[in-house]
Protein backbone atom coordinates (compact mmCIF):
# COMPACT_ATOMS: atom_id res chain seq x y z
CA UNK A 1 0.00 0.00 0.00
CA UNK A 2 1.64 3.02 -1.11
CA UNK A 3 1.68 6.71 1.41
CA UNK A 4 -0.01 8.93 0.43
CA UNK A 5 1.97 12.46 -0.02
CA UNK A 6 1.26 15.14 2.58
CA UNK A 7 0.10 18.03 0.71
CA UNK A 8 -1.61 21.42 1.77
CA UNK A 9 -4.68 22.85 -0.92
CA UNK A 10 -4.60 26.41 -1.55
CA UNK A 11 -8.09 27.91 -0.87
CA UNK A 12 -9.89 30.66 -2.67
CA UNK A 13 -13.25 29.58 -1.46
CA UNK A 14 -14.27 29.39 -5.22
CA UNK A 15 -14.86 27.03 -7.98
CA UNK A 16 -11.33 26.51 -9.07
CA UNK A 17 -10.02 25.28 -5.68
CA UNK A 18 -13.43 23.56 -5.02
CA UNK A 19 -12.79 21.66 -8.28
CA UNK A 20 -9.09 21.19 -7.63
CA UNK A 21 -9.68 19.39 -3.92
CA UNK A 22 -12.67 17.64 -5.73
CA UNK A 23 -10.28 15.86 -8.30
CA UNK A 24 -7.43 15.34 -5.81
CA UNK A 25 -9.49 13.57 -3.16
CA UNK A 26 -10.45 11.13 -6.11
CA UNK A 27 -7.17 10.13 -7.32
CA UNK A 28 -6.55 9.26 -3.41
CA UNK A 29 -2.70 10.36 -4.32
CA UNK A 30 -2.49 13.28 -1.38
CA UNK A 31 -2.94 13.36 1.94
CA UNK A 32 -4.63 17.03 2.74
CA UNK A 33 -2.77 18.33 5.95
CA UNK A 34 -4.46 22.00 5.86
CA UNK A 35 -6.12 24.29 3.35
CA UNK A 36 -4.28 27.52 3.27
CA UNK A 37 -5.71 30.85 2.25
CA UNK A 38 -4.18 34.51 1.91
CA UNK A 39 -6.17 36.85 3.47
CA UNK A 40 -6.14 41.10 3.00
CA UNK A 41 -5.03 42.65 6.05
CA UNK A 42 -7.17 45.39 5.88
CA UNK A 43 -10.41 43.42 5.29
CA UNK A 44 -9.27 39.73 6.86
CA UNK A 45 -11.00 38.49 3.98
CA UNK A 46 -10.10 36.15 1.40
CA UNK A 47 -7.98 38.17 -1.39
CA UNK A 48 -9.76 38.82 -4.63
CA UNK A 49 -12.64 36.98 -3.64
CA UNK A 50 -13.20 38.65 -0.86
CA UNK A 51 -15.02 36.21 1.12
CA UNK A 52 -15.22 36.99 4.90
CA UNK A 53 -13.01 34.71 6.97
CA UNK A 54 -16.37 33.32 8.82
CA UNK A 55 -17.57 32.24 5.56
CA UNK A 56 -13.97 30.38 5.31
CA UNK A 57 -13.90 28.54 8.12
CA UNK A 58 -17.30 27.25 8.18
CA UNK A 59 -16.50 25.80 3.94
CA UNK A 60 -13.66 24.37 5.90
CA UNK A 61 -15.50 23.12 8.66
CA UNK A 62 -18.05 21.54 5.87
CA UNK A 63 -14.87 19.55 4.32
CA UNK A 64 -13.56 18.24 7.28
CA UNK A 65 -10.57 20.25 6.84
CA UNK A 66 -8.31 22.64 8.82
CA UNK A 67 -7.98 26.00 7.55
CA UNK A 68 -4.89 28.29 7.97
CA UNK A 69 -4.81 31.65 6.92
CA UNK A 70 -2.45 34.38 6.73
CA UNK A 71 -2.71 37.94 6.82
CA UNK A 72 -1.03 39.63 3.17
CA UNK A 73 -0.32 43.42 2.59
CA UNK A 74 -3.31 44.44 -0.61
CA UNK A 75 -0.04 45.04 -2.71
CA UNK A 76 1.28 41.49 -1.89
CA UNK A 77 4.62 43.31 -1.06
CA UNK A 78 4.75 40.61 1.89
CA UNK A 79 3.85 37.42 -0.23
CA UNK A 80 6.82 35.19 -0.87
CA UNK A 81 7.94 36.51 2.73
CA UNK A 82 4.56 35.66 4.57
CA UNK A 83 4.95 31.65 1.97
CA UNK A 84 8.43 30.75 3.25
CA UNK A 85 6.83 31.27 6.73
CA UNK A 86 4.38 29.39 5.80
CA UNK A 87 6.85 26.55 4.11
CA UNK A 88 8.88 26.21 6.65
CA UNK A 89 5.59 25.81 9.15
CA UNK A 90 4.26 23.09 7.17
CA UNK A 91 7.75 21.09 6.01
CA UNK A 92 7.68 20.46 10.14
CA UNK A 93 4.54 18.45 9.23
CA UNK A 94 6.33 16.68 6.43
CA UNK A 95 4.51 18.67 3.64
CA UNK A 96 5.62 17.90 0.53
CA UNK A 97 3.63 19.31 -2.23
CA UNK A 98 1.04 22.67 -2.47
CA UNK A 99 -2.11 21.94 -4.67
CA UNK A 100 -3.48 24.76 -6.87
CA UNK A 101 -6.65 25.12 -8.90
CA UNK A 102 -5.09 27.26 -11.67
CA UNK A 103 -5.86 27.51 -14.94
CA UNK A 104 -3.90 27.73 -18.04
CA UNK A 105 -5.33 31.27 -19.14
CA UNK A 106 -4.36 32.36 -15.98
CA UNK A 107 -0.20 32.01 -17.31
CA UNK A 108 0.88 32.02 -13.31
CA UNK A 109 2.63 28.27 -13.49
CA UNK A 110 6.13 29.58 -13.88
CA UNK A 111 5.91 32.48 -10.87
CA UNK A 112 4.48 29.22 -8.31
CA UNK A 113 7.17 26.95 -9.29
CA UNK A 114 9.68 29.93 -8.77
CA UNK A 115 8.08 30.69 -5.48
CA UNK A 116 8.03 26.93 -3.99
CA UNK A 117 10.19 25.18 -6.08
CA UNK A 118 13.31 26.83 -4.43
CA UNK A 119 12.00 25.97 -0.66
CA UNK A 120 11.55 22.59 -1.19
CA UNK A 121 7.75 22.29 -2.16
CA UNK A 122 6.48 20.67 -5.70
CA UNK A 123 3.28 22.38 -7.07
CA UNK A 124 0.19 20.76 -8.35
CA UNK A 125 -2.39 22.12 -10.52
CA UNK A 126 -5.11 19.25 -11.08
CA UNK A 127 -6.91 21.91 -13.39
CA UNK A 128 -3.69 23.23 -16.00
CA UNK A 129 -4.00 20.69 -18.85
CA UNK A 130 -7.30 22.04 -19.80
CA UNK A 131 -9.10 25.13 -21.69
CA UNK A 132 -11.19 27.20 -19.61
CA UNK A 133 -14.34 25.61 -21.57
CA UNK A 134 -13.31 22.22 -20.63
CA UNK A 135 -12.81 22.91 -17.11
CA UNK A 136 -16.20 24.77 -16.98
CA UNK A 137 -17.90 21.60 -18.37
CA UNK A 138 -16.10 19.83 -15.82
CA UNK A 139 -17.56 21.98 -13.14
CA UNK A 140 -20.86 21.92 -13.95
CA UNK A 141 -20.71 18.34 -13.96
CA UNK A 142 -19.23 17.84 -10.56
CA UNK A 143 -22.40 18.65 -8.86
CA UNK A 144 -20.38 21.53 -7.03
CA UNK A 145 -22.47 24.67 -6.51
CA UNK A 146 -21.33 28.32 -6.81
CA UNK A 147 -22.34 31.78 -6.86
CA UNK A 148 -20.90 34.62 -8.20
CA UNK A 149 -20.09 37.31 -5.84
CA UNK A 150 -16.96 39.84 -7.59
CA UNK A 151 -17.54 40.77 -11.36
CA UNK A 152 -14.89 42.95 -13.35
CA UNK A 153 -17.03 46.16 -13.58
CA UNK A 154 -15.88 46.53 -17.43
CA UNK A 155 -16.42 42.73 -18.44
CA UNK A 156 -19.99 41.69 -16.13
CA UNK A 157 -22.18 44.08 -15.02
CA UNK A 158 -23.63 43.86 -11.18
CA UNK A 159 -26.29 42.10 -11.95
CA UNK A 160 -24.15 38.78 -11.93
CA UNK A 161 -24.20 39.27 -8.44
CA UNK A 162 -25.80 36.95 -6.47
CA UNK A 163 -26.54 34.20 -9.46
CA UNK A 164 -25.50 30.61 -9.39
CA UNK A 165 -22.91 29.50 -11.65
CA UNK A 166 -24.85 27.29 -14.17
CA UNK A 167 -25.61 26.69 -17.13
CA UNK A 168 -28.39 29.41 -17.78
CA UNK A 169 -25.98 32.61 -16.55
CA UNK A 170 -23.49 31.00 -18.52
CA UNK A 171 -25.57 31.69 -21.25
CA UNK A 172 -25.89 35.25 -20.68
CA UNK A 173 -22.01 35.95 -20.36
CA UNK A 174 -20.77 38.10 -23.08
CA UNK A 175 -18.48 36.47 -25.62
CA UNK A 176 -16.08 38.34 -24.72
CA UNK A 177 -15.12 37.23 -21.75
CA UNK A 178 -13.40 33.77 -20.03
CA UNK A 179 -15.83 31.53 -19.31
CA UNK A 180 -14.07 31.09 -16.00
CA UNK A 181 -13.67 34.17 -15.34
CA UNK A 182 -9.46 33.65 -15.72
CA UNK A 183 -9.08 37.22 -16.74
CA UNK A 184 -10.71 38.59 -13.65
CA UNK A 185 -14.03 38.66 -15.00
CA UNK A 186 -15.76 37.17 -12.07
CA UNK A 187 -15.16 35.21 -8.74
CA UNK A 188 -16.84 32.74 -6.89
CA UNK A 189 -18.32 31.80 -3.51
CA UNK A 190 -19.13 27.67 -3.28
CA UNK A 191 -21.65 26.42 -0.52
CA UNK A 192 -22.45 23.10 -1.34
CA UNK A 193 -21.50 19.76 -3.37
CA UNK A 194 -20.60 16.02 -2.22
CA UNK A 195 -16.81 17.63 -1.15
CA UNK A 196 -19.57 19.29 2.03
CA UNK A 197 -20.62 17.86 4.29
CA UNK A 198 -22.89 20.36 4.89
CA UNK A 199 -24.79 23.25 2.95
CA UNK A 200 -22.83 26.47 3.74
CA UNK A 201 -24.90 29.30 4.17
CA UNK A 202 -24.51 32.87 3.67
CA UNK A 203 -26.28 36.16 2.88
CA UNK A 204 -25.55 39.04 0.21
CA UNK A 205 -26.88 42.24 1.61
CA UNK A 206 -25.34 44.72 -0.38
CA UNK A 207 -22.69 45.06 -3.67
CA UNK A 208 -20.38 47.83 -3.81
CA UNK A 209 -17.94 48.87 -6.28
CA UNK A 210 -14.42 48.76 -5.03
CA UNK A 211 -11.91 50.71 -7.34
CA UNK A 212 -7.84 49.75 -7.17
CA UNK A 213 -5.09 52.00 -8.67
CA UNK A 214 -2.46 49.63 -10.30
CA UNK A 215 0.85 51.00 -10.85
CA UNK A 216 2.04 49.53 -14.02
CA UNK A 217 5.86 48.42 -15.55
CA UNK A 218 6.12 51.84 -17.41
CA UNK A 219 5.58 53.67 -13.99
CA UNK A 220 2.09 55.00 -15.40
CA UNK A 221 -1.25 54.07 -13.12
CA UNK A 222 -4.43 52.59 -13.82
CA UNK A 223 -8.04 51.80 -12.10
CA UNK A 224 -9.41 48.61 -11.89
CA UNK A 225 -13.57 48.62 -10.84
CA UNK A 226 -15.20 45.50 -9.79
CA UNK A 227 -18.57 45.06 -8.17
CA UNK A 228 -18.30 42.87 -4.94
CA UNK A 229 -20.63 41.37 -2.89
CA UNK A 230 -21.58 42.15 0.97
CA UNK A 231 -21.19 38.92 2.60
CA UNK A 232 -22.56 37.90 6.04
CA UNK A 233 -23.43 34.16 7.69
């Protein structure tokens, strides 16, 4: 009987990681030790999804799973500092391997494997040999349920907010846009599915628009709108 490897899930609290744990628990390959998600200082929610840490722990508490979290600056100034903490916490466990639910679109496989790679840690991404489309099929067919909650205020209007990720909003997405959302285009809140054990259950009592000024490579700045969700058990 072969060991399982000891590996930690990176948690967004979306579809992608939902997906990503989904397919990993079936190959029986990994043993989950933790899921680990990075949350904004300022909000101590979950970054770019923005899902309040309550809402977090009680997903977690659904799959069985712990959750660790830690606390990253907006600008992610802190990141690879706050992840060899966070390394060197979980090697003690004899963590080998981090498990992410990227997506090819997304073109952020080289900057994980430079981040972990170097500390010791391999990186798996369950969801990378696919197309967006593919991977969107695959959702819907996993039975896992989602809503959107952040939309990309120049790509989905607010009116996503709030609707289930299925097949009759897919419908109404502009052709534009990633079908799963790996430009930014929308994010993700999932509450139930056979990975819970039980329904999570939340409220959205208000959306907002949140704008962030980007400073880009040729020192010029830009804003970024998206509508978001306001999230409460």
């Amino acid at each position: 009987m072969s060991v399982k490897k000891k590996a930690v899930l990176h948690w967004s609290g979306g579809k992608d990681a939902a997906l990503a744990l989904q397919k990993v628990l079936a190959t029986n390959e990994y043993e989950i030790i933790s899921l680990l998600t990075t949350l904004q200082e300022q909000t101590i929610s979950s970054s770019v999804h923005a899902i309040p840490l309550q809402i977090l722990q009680q997903q977690a508490k659904s799959l069985r799973l712990p959750l660790y979290t830690i606390d990253v600056a907006n600008d992610l100034s802190n990141y690879q500092t706050k992840m060899q903490e966070v390394v060197a916490y979980f090697k003690q466990l004899h963590v080998t391997h981090f498990i992410f639910g990227d997506l090819m679109a997304s073109n952020i496989k080289t900057y994980r494997e430079a981040v972990f790679n170097p500390l010791g840690i391999k990186v798996v991404q369950p969801l990378w040999h696919k197309t967006s489309a593919e991977i969107l099929q695959e959702f819907l067919a996993s039975g896992i349920k989602a809503t959107i909650i952040v939309t990309l205020a120049n790509s989905l209007s607010k009116n996503f907010i709030g609707k289930d990720l299925d097949e009759l909003t897919i419908k109404t997405f502009p052709t534009t846009i990633d079908v799963c959302g790996e430009k930014g285009e929308y994010h993700t809140l999932v509450y139930a599915g056979d990975i819970f054990n039980e329904k999570i259950h939340f409220k959205i009592t208000d959306v907002e628009k949140i704008d962030y000024t980007i400073k880009l490579a040729s020192a010029q700045t830009t804003t970024i709108s998206y509508y978001q969700a306001v999230i409460t058990a």
